[in-house]
N, C-alpha and C. Protein backbone atom coordinates (compact mmCIF):
# COMPACT_ATOMS: atom_id res chain seq x y z
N UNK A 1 118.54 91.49 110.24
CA UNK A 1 118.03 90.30 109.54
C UNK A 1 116.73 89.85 110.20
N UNK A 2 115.72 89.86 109.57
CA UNK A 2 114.14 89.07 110.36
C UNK A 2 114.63 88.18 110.33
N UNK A 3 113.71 87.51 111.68
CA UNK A 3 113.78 86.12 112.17
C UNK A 3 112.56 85.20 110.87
N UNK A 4 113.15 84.19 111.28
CA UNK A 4 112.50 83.27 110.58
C UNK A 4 111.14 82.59 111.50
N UNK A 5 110.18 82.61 110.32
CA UNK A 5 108.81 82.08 111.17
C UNK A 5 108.07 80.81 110.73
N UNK A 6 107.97 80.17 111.69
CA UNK A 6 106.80 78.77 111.17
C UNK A 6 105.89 79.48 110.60
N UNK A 7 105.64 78.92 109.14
CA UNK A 7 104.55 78.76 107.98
C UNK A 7 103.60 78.61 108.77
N UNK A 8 103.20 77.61 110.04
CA UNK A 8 102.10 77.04 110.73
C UNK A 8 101.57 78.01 111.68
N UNK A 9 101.91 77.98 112.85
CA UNK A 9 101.83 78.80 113.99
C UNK A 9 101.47 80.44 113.41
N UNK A 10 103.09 80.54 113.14
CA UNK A 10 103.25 82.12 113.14
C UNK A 10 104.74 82.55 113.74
N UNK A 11 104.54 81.60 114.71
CA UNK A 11 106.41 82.25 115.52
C UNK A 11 107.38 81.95 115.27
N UNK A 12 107.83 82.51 115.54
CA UNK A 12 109.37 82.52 115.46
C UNK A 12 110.15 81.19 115.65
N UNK A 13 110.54 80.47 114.65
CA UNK A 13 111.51 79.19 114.89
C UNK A 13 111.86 78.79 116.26
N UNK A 14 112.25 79.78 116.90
CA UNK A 14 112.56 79.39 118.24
C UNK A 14 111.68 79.14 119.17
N UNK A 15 110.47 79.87 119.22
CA UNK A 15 109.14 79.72 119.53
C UNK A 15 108.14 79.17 119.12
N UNK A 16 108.10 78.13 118.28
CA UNK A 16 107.44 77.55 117.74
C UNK A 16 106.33 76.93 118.73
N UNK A 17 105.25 76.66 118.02
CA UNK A 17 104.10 76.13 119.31
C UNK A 17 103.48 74.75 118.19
N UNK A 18 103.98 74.72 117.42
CA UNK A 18 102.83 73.87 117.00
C UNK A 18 103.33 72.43 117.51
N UNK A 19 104.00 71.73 118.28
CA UNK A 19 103.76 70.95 118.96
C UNK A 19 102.85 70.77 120.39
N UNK A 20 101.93 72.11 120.66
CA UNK A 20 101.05 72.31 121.88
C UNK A 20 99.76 72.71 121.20
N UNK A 21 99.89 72.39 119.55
CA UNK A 21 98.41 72.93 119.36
C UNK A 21 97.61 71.14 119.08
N UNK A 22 96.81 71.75 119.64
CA UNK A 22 95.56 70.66 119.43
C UNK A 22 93.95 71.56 119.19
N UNK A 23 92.99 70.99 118.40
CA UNK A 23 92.18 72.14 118.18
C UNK A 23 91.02 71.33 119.00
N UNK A 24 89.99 72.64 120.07
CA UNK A 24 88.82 72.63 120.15
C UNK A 24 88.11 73.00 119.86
N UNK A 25 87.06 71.42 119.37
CA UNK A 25 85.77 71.43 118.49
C UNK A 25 84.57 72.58 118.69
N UNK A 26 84.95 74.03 118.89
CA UNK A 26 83.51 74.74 119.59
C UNK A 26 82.62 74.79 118.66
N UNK A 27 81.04 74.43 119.30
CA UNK A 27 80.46 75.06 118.22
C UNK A 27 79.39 76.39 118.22
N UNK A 28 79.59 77.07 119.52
CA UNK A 28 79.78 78.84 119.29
C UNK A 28 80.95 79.32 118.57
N UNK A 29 80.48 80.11 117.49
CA UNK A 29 81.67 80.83 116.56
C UNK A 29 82.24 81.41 117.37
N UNK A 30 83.94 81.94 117.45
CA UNK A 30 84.07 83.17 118.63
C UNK A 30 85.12 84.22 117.26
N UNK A 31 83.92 85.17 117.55
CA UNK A 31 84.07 86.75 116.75
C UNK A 31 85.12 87.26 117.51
N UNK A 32 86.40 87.77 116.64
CA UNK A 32 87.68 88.23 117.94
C UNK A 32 87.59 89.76 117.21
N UNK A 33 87.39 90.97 118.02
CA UNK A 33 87.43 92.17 117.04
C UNK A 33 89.10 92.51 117.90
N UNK A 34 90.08 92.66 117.27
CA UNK A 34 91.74 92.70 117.77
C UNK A 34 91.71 93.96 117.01
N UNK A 35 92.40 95.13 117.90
CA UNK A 35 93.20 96.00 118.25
C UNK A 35 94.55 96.51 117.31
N UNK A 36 94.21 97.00 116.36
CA UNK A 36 95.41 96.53 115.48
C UNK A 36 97.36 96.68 116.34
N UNK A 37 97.17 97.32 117.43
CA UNK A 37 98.42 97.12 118.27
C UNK A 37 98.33 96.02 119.02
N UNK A 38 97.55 94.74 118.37
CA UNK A 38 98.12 93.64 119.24
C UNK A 38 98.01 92.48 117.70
N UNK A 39 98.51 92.74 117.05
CA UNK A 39 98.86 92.40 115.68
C UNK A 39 100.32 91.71 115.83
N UNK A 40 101.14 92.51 115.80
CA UNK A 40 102.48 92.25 115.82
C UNK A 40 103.14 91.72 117.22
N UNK A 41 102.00 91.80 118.52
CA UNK A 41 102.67 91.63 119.62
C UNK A 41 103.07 90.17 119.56
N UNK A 42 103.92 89.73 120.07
CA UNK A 42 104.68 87.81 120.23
C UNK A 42 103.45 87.34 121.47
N UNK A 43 102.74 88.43 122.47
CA UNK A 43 102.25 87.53 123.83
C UNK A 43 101.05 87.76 123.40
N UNK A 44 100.28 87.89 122.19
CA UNK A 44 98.65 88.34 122.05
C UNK A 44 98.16 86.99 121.86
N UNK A 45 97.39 86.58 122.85
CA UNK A 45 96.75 85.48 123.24
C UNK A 45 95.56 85.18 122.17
N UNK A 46 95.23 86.16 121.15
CA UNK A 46 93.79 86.39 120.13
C UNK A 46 94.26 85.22 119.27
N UNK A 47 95.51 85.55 118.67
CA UNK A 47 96.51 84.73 117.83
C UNK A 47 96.15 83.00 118.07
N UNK A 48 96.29 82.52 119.55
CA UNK A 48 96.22 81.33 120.00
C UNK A 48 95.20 80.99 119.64
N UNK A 49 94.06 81.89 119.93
CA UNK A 49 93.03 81.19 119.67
C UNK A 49 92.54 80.98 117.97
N UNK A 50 93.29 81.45 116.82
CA UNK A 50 92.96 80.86 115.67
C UNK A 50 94.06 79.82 115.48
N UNK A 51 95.28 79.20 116.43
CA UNK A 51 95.44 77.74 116.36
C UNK A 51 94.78 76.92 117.00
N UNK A 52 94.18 77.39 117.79
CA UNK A 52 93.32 76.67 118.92
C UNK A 52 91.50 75.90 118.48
N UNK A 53 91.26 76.65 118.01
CA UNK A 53 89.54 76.95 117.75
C UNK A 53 89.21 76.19 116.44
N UNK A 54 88.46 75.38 116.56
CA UNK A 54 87.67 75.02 114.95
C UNK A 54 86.80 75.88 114.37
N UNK A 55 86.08 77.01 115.19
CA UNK A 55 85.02 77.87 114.79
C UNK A 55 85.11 79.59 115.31
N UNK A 56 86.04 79.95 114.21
CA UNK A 56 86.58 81.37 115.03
C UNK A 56 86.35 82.30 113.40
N UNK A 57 86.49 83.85 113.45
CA UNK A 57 87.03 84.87 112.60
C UNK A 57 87.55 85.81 113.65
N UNK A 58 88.45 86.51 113.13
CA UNK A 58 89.24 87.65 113.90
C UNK A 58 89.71 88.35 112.78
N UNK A 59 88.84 89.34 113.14
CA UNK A 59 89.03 90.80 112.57
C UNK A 59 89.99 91.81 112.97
N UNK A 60 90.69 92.92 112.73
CA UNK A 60 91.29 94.23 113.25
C UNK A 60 90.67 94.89 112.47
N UNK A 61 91.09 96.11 113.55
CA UNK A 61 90.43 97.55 113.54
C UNK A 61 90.21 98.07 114.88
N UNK A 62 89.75 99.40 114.64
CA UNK A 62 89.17 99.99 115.64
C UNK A 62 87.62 100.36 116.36
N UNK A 63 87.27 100.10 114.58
CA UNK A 63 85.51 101.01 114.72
C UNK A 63 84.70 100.47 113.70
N UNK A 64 83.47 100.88 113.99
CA UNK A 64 82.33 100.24 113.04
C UNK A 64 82.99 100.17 111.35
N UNK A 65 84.15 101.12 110.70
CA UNK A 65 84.10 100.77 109.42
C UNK A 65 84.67 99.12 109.19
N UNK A 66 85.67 99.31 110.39
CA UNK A 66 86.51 97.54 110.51
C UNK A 66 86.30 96.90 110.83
N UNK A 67 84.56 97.03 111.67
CA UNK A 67 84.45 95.56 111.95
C UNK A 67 82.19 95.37 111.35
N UNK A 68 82.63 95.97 110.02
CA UNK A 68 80.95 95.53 109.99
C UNK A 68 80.47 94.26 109.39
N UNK A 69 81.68 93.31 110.10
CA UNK A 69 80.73 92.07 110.24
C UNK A 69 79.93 91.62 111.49
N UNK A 70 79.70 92.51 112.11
CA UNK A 70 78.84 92.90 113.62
C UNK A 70 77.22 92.80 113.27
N UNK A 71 77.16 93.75 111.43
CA UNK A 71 75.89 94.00 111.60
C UNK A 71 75.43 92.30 110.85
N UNK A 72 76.26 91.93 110.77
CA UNK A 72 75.73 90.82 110.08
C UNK A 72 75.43 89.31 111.02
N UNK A 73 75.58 89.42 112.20
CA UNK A 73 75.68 88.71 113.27
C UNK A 73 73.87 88.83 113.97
N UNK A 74 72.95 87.40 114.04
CA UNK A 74 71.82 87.22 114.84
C UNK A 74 72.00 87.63 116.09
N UNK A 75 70.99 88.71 116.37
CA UNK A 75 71.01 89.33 117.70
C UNK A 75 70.35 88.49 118.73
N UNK A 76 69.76 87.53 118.77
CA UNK A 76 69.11 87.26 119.36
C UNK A 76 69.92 85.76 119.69
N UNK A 77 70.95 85.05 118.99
CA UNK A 77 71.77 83.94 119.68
C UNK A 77 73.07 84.62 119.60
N UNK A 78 73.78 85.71 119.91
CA UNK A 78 74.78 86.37 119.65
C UNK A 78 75.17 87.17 121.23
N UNK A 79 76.21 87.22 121.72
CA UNK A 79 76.82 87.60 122.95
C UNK A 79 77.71 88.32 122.69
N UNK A 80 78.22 90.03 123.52
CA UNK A 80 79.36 90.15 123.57
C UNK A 80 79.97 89.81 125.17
N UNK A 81 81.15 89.40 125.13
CA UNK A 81 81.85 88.86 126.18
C UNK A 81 82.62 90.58 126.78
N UNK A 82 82.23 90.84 127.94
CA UNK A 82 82.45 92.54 128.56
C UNK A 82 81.75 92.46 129.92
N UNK A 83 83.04 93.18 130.57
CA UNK A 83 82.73 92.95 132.15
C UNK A 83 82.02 94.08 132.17
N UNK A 84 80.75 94.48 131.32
CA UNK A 84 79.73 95.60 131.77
C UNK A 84 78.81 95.61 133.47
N UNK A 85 78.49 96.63 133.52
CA UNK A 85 77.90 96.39 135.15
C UNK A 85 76.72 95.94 134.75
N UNK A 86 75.92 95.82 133.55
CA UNK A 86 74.46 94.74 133.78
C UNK A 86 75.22 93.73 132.66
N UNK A 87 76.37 93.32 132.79
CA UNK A 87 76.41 92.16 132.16
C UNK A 87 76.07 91.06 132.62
N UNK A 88 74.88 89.44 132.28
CA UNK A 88 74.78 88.76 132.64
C UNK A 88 76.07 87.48 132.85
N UNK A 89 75.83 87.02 134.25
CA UNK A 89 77.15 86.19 134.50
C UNK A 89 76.87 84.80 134.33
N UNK A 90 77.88 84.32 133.85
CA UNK A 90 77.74 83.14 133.41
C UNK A 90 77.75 81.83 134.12
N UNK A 91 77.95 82.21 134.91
CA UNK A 91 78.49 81.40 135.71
C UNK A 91 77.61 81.08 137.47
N UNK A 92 76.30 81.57 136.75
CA UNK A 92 74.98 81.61 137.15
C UNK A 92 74.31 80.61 136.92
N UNK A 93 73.18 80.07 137.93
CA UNK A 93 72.49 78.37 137.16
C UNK A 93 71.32 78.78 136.59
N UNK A 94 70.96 80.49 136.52
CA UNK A 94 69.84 80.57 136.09
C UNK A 94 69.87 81.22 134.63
N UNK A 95 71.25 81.60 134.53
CA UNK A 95 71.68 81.80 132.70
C UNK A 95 71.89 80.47 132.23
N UNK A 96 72.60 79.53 132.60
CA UNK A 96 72.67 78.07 132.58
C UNK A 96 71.49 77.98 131.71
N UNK A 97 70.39 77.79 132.55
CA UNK A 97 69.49 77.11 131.90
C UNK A 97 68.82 77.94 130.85
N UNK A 98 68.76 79.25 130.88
CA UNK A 98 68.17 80.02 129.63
C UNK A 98 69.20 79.64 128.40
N UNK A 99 70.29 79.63 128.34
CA UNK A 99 70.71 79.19 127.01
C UNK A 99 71.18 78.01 126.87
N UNK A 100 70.64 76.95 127.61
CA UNK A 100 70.41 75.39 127.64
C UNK A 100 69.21 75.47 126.60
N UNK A 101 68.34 76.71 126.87
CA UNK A 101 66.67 76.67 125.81
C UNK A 101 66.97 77.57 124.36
N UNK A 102 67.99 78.35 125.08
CA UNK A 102 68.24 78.64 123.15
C UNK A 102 69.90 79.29 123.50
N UNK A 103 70.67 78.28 123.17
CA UNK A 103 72.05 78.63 122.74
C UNK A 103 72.14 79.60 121.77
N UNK A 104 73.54 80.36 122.60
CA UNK A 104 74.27 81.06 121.50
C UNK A 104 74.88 80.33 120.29
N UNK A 105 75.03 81.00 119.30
CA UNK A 105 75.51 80.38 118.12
C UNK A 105 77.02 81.55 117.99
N UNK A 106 77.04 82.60 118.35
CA UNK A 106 78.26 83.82 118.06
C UNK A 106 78.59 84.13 119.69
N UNK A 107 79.78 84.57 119.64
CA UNK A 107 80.44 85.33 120.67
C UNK A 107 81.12 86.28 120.53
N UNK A 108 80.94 88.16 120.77
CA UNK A 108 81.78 88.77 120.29
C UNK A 108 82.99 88.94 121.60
N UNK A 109 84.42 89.12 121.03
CA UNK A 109 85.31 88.81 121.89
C UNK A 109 86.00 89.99 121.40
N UNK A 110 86.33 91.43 122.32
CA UNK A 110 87.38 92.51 122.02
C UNK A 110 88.60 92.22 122.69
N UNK A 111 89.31 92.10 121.55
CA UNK A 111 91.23 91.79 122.04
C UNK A 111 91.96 92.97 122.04
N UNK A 112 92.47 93.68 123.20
CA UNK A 112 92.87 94.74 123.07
C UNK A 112 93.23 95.30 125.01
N UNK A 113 93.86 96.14 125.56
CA UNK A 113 94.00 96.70 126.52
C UNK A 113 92.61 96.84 127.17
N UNK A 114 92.50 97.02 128.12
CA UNK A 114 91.62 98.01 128.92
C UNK A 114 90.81 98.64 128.05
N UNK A 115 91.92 100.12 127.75
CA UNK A 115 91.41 101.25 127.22
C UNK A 115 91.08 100.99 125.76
N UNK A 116 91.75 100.27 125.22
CA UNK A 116 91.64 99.63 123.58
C UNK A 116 90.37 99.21 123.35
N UNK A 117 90.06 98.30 124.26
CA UNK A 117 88.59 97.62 123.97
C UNK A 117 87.49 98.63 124.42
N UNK A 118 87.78 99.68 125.42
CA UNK A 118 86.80 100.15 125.99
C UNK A 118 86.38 100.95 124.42
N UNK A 119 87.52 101.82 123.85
CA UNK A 119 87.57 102.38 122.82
C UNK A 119 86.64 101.82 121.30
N UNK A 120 86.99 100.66 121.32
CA UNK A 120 86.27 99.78 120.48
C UNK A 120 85.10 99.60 120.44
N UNK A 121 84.82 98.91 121.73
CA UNK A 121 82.99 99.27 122.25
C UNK A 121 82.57 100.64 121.56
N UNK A 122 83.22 101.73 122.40
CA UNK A 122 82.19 102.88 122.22
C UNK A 122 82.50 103.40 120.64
N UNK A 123 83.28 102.72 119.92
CA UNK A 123 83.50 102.79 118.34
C UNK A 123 82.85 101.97 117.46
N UNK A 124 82.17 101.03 118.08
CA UNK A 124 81.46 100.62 117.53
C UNK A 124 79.88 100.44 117.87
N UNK A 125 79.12 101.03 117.54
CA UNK A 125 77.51 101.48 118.35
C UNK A 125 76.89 99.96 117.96
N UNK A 126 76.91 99.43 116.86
CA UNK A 126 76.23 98.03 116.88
C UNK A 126 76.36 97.36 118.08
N UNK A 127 77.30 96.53 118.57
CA UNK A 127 77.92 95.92 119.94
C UNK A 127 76.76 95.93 120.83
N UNK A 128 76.10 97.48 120.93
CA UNK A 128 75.11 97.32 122.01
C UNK A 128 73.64 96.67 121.62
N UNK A 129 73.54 96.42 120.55
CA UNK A 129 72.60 94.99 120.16
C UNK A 129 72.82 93.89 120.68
N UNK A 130 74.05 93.66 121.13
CA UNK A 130 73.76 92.19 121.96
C UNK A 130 73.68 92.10 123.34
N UNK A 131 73.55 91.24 123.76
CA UNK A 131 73.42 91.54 126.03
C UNK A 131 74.80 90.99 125.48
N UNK A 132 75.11 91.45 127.13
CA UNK A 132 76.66 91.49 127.76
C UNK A 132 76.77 90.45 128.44
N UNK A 133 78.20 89.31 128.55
CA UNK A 133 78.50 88.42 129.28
C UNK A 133 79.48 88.55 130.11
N UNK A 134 79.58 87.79 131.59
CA UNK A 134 80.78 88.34 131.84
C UNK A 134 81.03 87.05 133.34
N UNK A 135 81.72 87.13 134.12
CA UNK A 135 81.50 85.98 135.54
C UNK A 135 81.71 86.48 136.85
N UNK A 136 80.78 85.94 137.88
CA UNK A 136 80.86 86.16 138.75
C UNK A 136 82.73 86.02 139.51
N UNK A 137 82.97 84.79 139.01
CA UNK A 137 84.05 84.42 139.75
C UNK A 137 85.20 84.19 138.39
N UNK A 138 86.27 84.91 138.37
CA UNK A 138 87.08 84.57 137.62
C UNK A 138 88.10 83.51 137.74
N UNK A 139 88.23 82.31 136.89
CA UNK A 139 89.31 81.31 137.12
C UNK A 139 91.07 82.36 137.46
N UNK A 140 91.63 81.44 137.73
CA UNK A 140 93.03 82.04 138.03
C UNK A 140 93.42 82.37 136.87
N UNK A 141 94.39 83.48 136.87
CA UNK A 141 94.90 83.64 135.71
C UNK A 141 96.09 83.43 135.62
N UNK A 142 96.14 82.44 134.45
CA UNK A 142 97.80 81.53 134.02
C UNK A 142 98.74 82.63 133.12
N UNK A 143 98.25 83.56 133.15
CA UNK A 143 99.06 84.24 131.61
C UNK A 143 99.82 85.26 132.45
N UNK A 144 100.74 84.85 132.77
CA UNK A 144 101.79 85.73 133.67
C UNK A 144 102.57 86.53 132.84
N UNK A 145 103.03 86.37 131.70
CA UNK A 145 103.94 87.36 131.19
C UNK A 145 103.33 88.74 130.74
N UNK A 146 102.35 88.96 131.04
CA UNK A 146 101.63 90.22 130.76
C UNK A 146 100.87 91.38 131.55
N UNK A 147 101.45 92.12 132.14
CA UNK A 147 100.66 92.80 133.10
C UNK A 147 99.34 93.67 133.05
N UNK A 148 98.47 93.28 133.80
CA UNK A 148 96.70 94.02 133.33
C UNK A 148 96.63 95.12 134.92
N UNK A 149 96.15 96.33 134.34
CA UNK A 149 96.32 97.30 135.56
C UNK A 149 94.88 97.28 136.48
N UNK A 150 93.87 95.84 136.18
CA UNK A 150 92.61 95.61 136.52
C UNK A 150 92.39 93.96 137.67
N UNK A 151 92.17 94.19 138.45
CA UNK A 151 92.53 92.72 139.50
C UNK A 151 91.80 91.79 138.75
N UNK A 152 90.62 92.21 137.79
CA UNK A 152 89.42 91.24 136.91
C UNK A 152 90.35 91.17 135.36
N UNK A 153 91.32 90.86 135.71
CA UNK A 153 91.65 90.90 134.27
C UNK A 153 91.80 89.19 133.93
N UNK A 154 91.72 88.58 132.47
CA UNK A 154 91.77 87.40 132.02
C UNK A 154 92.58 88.12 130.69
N UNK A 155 93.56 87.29 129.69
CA UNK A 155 93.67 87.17 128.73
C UNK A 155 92.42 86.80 127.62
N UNK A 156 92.67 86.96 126.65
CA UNK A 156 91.38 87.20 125.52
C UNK A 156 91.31 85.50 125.61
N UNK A 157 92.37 84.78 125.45
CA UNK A 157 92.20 83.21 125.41
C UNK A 157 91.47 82.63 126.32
N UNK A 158 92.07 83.07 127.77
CA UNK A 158 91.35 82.60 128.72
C UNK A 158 90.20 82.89 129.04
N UNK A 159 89.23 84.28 128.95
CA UNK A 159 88.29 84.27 129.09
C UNK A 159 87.48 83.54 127.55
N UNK A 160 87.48 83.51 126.57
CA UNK A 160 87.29 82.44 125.75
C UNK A 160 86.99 81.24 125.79
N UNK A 161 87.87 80.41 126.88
CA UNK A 161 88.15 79.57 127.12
C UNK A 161 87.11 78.79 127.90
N UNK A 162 87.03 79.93 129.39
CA UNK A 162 86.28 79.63 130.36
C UNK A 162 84.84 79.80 129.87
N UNK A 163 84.56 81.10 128.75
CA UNK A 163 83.08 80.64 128.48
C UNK A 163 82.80 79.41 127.80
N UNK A 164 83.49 79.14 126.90
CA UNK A 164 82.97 77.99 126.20
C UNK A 164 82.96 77.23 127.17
N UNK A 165 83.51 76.70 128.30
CA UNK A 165 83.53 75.69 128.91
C UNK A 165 82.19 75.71 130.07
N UNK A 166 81.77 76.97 130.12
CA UNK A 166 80.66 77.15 130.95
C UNK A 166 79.28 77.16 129.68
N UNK A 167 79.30 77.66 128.70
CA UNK A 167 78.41 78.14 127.82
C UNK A 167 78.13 76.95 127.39
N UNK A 168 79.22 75.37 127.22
CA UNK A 168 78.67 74.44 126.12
C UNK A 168 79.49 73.37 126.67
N UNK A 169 80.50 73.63 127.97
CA UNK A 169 80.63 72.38 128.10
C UNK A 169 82.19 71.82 127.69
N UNK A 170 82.44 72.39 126.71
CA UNK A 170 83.31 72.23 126.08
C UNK A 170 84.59 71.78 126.91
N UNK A 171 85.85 70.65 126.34
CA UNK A 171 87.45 70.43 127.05
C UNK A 171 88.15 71.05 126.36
N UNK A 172 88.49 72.60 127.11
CA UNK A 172 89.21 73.66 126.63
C UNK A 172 90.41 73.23 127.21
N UNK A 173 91.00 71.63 128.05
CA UNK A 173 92.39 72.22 128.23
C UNK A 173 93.30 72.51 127.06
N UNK A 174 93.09 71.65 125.66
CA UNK A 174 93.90 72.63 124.78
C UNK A 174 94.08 73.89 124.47
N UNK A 175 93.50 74.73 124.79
CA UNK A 175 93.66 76.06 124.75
C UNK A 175 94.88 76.94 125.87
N UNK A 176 94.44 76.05 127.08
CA UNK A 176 95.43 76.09 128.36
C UNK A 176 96.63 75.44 128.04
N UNK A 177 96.80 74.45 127.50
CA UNK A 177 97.85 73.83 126.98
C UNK A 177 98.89 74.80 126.41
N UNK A 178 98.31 75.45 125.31
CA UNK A 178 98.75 76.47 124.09
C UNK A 178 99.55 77.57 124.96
N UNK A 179 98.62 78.15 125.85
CA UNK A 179 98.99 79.49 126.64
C UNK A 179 100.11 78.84 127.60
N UNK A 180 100.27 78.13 128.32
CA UNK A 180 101.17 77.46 129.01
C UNK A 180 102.79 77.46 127.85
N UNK A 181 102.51 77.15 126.53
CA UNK A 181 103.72 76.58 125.69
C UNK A 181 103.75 78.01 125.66
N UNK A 182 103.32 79.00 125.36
CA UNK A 182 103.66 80.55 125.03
C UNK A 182 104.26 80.97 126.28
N UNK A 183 103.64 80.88 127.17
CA UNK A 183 104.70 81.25 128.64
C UNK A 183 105.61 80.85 128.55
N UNK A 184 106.18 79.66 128.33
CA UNK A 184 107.59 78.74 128.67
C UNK A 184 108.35 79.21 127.59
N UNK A 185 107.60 79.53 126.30
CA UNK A 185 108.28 79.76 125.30
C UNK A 185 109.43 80.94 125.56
N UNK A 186 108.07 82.20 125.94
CA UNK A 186 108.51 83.38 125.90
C UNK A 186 109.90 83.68 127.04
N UNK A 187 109.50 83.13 127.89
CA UNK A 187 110.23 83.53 129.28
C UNK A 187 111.53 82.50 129.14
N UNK A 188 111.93 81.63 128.27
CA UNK A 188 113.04 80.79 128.46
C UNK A 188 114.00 81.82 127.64
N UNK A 189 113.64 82.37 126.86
CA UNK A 189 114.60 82.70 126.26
C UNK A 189 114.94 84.79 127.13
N UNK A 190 114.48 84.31 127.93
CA UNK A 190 114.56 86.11 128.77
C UNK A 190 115.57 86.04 129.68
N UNK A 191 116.58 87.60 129.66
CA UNK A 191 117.23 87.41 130.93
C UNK A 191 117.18 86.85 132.55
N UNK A 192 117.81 86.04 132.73
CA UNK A 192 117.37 85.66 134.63
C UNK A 192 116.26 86.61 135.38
N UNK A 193 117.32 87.66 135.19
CA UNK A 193 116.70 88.96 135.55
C UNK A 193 115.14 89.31 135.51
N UNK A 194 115.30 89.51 134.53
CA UNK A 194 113.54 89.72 133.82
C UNK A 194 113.08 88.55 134.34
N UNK A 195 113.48 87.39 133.61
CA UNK A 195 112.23 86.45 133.91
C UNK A 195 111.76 86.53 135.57
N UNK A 196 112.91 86.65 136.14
CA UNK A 196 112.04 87.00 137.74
C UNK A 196 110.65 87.58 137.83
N UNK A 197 110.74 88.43 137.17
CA UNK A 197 109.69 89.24 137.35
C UNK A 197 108.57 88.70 137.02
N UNK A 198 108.62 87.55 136.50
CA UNK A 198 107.06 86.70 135.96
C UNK A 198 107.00 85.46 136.39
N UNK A 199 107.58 85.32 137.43
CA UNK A 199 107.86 83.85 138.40
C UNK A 199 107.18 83.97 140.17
């Protein structure tokens, strides 16, 4: 028998979040290109961010045929978010002030594994029209129920999160809020056992 799902959210009755959603006002769009194996996942953080966000699209796919709303994106106020080795960091006072003089208006954001997104990138050749963003120093990462095989790893929300809040300023704790109710969500209903493992 399928479970039954909030009309709102998306989850599962028992998991319900929409008492932790509150939306932030961004006004960088954030472009999510998602992985079509993180579609169906319950912990895909991409999800949060279209309860989360006033100014989002999220696409699936893999490659330039699924995501050519890329070519339609201004190169010149447009970012992809990728821990490339000349990616500019954000979290710099001298990027600070260059897009204090001309803000981004787009953010492209790949939701997907490691290897998923790496895949994506090199599947999609547009992508390299935009400069690369990425941070010197990564905030902690709250999203424990998910293991990343990279010490620089963030969830798609959280790094989201932290740019807007560096890029514009923005009070992303609703977004932190959201990911917090998905942790508690997920892990209350898990064996003792297991849940150890994310405590």
């Amino acid at each position: 028998m399928a479970r039954q799902q909030c009309n709102h959210c998306g989850f599962s009755l028992k998991t319900c979040l929409c008492d932790a959603i509150s939306i932030v006002n961004n006004r960088i769009k954030i472009i999510i290109l998602r992985h079509p194996s993180e579609q169906k996942n319950s912990k895909n953080t991409a999800h949060l961010l279209t309860l989360g966000l006033k100014s989002y699209a999220l696409y699936n796919g893999e490659s330039t045929h699924d995501f050519a709303v890329i070519d339609t994106l201004p190169i010149a106020t447009t970012a992809l978010l990728y821990p490339d080795e000349q990616a500019m960091l954000l979290d710099n006072d001298a990027i600070q002030t260059d897009f204090s003089k001309a803000p981004l208006t787009h953010l492209v954001v790949i939701d997907g594994t490691w290897k998923k997104a790496y895949k994506i990138r090199q599947l999609t050749p547009s992508l390299a029209n935009f400069r690369c963003l990425s941070f010197a120093q990564l905030p902690e990462n709250k999203y424990s129920i998910r293991k990343a095989p990279r010490a620089d790893s963030l969830s798609t929300l959280e790094a989201v999160a932290h740019s807007l809040y560096l890029l514009e300023q923005a009070d992303v704790q609703p977004l932190y809020t959201l990911l917090a109710a998905l942790v508690d969500k997920q892990t209350s209903y898990m064996p003792s056992n297991v849940k150890a493992r994310y405590q």
